[in-house]
N, C-alpha and C. Protein backbone atom coordinates (compact mmCIF):
# COMPACT_ATOMS: atom_id res chain seq x y z
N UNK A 1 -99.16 -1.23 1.22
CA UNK A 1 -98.13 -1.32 2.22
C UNK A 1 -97.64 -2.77 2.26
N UNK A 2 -96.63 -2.98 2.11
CA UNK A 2 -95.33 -4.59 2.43
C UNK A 2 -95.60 -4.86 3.21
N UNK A 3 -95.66 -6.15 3.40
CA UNK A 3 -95.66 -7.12 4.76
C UNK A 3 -94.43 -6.46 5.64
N UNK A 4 -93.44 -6.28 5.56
CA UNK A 4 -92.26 -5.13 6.09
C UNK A 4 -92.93 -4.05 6.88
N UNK A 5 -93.28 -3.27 6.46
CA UNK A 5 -93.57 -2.38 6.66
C UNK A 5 -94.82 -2.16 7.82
N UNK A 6 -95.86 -3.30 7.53
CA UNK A 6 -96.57 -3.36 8.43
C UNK A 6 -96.24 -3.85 9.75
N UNK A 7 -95.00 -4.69 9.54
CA UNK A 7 -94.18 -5.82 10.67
C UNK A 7 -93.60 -4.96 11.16
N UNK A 8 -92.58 -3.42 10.77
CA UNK A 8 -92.06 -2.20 11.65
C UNK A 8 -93.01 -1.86 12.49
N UNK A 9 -94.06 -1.33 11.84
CA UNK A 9 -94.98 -0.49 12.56
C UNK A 9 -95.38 -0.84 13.55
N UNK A 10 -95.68 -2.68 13.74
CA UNK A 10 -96.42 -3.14 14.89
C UNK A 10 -94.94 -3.45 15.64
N UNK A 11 -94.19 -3.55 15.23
CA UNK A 11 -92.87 -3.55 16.25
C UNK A 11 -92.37 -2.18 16.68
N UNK A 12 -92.82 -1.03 16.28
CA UNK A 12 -92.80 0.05 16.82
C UNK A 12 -93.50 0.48 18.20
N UNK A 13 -94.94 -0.05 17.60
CA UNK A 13 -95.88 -0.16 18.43
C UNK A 13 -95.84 -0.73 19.79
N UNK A 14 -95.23 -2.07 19.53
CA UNK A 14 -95.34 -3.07 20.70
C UNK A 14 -93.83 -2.82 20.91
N UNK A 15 -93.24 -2.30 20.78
CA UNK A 15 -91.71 -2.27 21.69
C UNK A 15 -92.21 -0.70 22.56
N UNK A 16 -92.81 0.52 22.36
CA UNK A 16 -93.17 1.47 23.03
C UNK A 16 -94.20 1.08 24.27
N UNK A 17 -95.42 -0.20 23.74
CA UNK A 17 -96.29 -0.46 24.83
C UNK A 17 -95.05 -1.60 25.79
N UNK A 18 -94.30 -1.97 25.42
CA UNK A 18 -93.71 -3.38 26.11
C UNK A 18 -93.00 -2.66 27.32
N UNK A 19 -91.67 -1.78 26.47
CA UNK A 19 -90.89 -0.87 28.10
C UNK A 19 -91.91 -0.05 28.46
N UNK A 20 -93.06 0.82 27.97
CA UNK A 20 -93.78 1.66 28.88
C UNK A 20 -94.29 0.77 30.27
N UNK A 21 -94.68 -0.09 29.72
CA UNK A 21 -96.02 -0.75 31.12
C UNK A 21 -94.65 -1.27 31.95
N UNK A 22 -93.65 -1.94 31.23
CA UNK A 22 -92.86 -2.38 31.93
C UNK A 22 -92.00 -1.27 33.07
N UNK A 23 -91.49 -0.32 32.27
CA UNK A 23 -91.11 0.65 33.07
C UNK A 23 -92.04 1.38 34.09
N UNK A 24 -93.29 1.32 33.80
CA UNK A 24 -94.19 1.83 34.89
C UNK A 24 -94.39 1.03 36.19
N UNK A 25 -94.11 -0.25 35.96
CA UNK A 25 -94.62 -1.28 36.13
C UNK A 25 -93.18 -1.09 37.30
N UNK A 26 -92.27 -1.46 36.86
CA UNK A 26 -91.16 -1.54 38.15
C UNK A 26 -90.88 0.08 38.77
N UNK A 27 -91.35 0.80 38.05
CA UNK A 27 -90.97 2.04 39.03
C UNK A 27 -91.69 1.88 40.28
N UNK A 28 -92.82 1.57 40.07
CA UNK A 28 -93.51 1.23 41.46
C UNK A 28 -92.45 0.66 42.19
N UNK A 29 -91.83 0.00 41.84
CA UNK A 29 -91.04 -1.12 43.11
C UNK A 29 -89.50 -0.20 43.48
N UNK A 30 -89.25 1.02 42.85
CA UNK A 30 -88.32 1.90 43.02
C UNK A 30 -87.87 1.54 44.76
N UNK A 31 -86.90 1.19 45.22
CA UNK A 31 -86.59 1.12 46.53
C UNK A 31 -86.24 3.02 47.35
N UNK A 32 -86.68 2.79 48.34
CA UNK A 32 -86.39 4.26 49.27
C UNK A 32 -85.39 4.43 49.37
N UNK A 33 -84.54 5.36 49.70
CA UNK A 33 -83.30 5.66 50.54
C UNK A 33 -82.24 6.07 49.46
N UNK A 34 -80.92 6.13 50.31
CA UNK A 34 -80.01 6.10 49.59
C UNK A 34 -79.52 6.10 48.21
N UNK A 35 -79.54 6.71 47.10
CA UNK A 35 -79.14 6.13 46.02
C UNK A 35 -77.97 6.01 46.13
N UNK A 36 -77.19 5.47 46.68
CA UNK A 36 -75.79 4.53 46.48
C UNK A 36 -75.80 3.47 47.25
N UNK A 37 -77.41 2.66 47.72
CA UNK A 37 -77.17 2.06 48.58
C UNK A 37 -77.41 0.62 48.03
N UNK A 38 -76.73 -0.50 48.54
CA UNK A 38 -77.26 -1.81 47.90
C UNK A 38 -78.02 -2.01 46.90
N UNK A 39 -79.65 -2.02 47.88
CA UNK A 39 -80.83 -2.37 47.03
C UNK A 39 -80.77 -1.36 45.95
N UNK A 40 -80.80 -0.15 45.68
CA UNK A 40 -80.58 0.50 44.12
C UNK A 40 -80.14 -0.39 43.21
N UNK A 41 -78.69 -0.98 43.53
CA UNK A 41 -78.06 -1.30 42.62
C UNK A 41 -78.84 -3.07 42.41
N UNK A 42 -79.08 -3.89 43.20
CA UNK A 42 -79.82 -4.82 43.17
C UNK A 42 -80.98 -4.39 42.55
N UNK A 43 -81.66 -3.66 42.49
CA UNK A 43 -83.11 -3.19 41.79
C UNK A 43 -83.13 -3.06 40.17
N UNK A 44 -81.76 -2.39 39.92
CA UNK A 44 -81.92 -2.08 38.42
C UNK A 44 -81.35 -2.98 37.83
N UNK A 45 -80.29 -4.45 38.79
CA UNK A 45 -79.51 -5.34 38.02
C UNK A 45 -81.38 -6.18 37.67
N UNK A 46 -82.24 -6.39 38.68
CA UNK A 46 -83.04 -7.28 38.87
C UNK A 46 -84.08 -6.55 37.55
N UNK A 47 -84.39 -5.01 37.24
CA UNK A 47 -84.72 -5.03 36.07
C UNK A 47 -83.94 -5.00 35.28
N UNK A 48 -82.77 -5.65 35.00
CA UNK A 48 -82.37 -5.37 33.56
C UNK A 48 -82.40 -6.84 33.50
N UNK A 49 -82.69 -7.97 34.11
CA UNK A 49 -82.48 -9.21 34.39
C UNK A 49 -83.68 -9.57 33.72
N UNK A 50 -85.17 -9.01 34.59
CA UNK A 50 -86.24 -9.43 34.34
C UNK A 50 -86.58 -8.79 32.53
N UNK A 51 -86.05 -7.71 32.63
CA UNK A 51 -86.36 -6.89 31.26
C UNK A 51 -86.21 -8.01 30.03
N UNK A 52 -85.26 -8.23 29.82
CA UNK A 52 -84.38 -9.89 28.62
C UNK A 52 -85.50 -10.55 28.25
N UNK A 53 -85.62 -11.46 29.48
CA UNK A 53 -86.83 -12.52 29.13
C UNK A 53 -87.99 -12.06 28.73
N UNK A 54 -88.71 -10.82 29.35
CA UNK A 54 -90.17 -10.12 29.58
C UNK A 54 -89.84 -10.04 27.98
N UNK A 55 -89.02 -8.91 27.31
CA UNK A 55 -89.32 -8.80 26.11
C UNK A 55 -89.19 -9.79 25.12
N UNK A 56 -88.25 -10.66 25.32
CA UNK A 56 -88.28 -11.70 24.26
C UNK A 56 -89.62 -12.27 23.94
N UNK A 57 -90.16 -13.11 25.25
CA UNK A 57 -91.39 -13.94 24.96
C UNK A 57 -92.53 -12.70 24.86
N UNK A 58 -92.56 -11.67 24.82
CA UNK A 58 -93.67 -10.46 24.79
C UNK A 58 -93.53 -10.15 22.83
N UNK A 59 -92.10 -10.58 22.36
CA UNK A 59 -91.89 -10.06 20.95
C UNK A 59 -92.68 -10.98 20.28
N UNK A 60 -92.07 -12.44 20.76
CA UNK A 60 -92.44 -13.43 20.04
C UNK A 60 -94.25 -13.43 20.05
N UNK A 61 -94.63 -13.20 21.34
CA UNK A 61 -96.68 -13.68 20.96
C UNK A 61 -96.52 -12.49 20.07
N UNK A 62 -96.12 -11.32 19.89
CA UNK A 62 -96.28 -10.36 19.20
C UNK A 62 -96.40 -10.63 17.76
N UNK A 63 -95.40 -11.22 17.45
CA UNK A 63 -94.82 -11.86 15.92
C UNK A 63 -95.86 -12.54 15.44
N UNK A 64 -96.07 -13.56 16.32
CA UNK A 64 -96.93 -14.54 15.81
C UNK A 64 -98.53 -13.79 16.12
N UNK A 65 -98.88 -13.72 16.63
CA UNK A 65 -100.14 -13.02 16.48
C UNK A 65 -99.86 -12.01 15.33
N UNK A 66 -99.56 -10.99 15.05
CA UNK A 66 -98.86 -10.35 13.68
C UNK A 66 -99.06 -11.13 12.45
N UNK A 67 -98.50 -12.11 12.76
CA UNK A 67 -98.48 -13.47 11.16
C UNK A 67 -99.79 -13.80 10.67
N UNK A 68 -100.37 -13.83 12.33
CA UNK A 68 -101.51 -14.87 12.25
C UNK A 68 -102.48 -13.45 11.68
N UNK A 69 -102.82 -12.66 12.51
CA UNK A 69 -103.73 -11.60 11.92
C UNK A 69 -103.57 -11.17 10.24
N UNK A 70 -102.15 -11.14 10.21
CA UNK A 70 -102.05 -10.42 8.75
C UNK A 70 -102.49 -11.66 7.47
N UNK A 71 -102.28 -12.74 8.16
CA UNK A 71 -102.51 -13.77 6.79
C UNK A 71 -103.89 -13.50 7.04
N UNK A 72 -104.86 -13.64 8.05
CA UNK A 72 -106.22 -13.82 8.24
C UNK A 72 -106.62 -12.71 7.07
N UNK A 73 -106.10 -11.38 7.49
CA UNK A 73 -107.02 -10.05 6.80
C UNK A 73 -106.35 -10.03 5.11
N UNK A 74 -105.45 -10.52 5.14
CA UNK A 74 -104.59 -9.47 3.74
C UNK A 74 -104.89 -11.22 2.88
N UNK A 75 -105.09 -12.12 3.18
CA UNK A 75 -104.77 -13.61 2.58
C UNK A 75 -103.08 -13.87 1.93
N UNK A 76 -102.42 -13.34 2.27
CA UNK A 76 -101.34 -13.26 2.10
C UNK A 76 -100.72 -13.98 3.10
N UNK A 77 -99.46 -14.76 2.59
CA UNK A 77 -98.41 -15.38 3.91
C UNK A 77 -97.13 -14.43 4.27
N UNK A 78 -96.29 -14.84 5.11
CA UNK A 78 -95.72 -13.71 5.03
C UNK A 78 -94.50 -14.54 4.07
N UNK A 79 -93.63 -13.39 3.97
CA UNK A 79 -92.18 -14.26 2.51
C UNK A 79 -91.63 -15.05 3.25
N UNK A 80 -91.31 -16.06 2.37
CA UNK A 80 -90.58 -17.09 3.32
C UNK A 80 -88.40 -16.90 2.90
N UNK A 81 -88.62 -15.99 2.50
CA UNK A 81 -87.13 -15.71 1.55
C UNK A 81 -86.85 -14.24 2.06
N UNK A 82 -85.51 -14.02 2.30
CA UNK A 82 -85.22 -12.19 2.20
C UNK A 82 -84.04 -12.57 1.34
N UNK A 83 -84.30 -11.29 0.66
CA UNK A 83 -83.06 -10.62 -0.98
C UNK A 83 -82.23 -10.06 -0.25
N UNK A 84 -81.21 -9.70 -1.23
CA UNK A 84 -79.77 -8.82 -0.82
C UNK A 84 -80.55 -7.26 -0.35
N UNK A 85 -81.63 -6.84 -1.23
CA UNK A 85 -82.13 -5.94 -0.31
C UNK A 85 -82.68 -5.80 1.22
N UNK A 86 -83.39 -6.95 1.47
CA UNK A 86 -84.11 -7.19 2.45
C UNK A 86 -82.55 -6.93 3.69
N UNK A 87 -81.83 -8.57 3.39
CA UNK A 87 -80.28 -8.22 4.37
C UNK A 87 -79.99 -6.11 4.43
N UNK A 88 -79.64 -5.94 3.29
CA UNK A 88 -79.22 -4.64 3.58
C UNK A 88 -79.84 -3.49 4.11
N UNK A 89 -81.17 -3.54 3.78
CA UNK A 89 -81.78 -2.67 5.10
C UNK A 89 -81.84 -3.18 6.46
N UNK A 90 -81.84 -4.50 6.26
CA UNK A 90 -80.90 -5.11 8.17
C UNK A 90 -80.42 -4.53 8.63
N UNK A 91 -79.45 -4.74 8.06
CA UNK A 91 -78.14 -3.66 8.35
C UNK A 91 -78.29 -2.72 8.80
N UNK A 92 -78.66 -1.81 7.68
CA UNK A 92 -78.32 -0.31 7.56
C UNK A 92 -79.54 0.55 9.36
N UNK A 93 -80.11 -0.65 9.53
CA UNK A 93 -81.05 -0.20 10.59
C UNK A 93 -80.27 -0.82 12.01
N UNK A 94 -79.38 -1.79 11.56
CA UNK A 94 -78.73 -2.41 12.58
C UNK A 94 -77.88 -1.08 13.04
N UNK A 95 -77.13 -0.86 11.71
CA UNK A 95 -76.02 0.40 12.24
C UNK A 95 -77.01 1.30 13.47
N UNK A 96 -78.05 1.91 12.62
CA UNK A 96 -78.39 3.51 13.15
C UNK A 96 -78.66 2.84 14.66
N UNK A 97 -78.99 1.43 14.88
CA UNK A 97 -79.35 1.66 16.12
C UNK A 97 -78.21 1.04 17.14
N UNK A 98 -77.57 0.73 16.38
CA UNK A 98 -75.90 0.55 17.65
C UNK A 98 -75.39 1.79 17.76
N UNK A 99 -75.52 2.51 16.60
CA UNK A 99 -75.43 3.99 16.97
C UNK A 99 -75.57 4.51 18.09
N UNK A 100 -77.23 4.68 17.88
CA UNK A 100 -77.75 5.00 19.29
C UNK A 100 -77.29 4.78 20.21
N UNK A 101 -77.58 3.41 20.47
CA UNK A 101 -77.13 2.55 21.99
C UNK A 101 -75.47 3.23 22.37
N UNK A 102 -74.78 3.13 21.55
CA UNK A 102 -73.65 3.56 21.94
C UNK A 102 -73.61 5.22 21.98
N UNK A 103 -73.96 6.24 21.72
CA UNK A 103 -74.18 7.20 22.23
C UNK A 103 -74.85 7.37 23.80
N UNK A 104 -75.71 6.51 23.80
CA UNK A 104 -76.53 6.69 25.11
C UNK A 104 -75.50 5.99 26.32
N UNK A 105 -75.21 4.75 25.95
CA UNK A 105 -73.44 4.09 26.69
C UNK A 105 -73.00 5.36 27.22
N UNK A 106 -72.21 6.44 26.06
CA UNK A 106 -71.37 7.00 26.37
C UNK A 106 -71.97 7.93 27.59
N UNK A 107 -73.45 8.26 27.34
CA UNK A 107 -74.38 9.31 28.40
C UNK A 107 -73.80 8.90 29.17
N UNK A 108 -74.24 7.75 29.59
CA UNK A 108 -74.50 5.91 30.98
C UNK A 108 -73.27 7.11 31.55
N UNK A 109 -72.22 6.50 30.97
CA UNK A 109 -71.04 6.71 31.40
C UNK A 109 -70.42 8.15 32.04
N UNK A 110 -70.62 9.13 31.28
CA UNK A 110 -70.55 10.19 31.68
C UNK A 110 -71.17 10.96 32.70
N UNK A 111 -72.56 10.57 33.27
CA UNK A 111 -73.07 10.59 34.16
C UNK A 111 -72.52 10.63 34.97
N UNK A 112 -71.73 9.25 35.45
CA UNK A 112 -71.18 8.76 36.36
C UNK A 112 -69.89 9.66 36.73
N UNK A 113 -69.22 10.55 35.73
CA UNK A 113 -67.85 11.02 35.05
C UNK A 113 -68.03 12.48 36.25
N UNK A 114 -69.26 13.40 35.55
CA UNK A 114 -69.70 14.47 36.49
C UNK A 114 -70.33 14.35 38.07
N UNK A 115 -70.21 12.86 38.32
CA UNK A 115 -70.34 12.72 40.11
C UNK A 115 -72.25 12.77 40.36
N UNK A 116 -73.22 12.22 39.10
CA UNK A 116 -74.07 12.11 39.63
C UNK A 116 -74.37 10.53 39.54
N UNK A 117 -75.58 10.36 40.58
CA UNK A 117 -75.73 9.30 41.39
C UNK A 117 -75.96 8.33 40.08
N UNK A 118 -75.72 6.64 40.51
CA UNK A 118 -75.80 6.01 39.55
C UNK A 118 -76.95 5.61 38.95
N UNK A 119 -78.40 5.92 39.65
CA UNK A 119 -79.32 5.68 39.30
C UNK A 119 -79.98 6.36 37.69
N UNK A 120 -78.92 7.88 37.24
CA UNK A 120 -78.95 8.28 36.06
C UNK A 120 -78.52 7.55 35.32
N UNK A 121 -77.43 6.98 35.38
CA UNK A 121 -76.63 6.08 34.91
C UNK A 121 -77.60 4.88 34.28
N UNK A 122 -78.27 4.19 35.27
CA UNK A 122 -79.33 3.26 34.66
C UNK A 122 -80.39 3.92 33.67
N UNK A 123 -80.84 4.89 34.00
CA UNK A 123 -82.42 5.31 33.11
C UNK A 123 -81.71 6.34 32.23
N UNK A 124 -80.10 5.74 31.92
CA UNK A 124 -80.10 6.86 30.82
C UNK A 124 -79.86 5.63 29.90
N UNK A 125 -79.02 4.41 30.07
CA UNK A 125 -79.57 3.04 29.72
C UNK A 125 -80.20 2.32 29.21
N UNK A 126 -81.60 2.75 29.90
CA UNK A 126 -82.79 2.23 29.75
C UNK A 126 -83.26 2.68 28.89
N UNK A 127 -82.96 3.98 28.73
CA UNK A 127 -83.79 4.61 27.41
C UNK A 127 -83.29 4.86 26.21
N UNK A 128 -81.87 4.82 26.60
CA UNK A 128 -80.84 4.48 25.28
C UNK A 128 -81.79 3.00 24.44
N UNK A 129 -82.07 2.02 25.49
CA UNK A 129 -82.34 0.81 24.72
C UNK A 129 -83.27 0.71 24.25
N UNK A 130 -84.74 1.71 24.90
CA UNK A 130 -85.96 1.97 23.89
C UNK A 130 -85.22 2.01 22.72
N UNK A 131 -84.99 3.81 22.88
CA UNK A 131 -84.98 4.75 21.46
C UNK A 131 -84.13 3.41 20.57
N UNK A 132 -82.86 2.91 20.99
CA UNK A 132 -82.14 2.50 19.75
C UNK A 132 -83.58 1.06 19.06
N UNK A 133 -83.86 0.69 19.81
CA UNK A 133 -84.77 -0.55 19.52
C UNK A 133 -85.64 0.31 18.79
N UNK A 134 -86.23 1.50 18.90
CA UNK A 134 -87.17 2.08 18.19
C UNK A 134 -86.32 2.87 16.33
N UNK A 135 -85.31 3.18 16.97
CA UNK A 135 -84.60 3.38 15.86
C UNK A 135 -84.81 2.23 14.69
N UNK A 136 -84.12 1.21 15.33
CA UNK A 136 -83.63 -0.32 14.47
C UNK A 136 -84.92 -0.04 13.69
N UNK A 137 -86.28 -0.39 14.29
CA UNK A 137 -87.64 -0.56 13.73
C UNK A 137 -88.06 0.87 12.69
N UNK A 138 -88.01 2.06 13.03
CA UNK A 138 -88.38 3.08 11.90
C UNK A 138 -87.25 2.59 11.14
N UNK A 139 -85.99 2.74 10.81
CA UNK A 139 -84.47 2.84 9.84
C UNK A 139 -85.47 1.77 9.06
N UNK A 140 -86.10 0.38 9.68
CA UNK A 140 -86.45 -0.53 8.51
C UNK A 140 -87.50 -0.04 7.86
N UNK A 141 -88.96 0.80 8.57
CA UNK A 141 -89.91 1.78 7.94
C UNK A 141 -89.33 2.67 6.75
N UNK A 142 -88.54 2.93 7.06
CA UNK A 142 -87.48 4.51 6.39
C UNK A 142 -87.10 3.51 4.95
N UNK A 143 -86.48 2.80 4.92
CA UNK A 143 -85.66 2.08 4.34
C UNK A 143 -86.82 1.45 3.05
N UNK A 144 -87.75 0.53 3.84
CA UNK A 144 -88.66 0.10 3.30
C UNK A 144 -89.01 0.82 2.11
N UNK A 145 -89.60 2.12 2.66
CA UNK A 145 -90.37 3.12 2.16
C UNK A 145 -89.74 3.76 0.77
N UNK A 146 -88.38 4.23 1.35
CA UNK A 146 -87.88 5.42 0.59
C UNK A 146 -86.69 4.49 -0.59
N UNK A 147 -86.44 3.00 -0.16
CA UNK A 147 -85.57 2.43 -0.96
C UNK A 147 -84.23 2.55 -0.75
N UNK A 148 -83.14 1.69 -0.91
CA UNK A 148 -82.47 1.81 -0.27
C UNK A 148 -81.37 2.38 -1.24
């Protein structure tokens, strides 16, 4: 198995544990009442606020612990170079997962279209941004694997 390939998998991994705990984690703080009222809409701006940062610095120890483990076990570094292949399965994983995201947008949106409350609107969003983030990461598994 490619240094690639192992780097999807644990980014598969750790993007499913990162929004799970996270999403568990603020549902607790779900506000009462109203869903059209203020705090709703303050609640999900404040997780999509906190969400940004949480995952960035959660990717990065990820990465680097990743580097650090895999050189330890495999004695291998990781490449310090990507080929016209490497870019093009970028890509081609970039597409499938703007894809996504923009399908799930259009959910977001439509939600709102048939008169239900906006709080669908967010957790259809939210999960648009898993799956496509989970997309991006298999398309590079897929890609890896099967060649491009």
């Amino acid at each position: 198995m490619s240094y690639q390939e192992r780097r999807a998998i644990v980014s598969v991994l750790s993007t499913a544990v990162i929004w799970g705990l996270y999403f568990s984690y603020m549902l607790q703080r779900y506000p009462e009442g109203n869903a059209y009222s203020p705090e709703v809409f303050k609640y999900w701006g404040t997780v999509f606020a906190i969400l940004i940062p949480v995952t960035i610095v959660a990717r990065i120890l990820i990465i680097v612990l990743f580097s650090i483990l895999n050189t330890i076990a495999t004695r291998v570094e990781e490449p310090e170079f990507t080929d016209e292949r490497d870019r093009l399965i970028s890509l081609k994983a970039t597409r499938n997962s703007t894809l996504v995201f923009i399908v799930g947008f259009a959910l977001g949106m439509t939600t709102l279209a048939f008169d239900i409350p906006p709080v669908a609107m967010f957790i259809v969003f939210f999960i648009s941004g898993v799956v496509s983030e989970m997309v991006s990461e298999l398309s590079e598994l897929y890609f890896y694997r099967r060649g491009v």
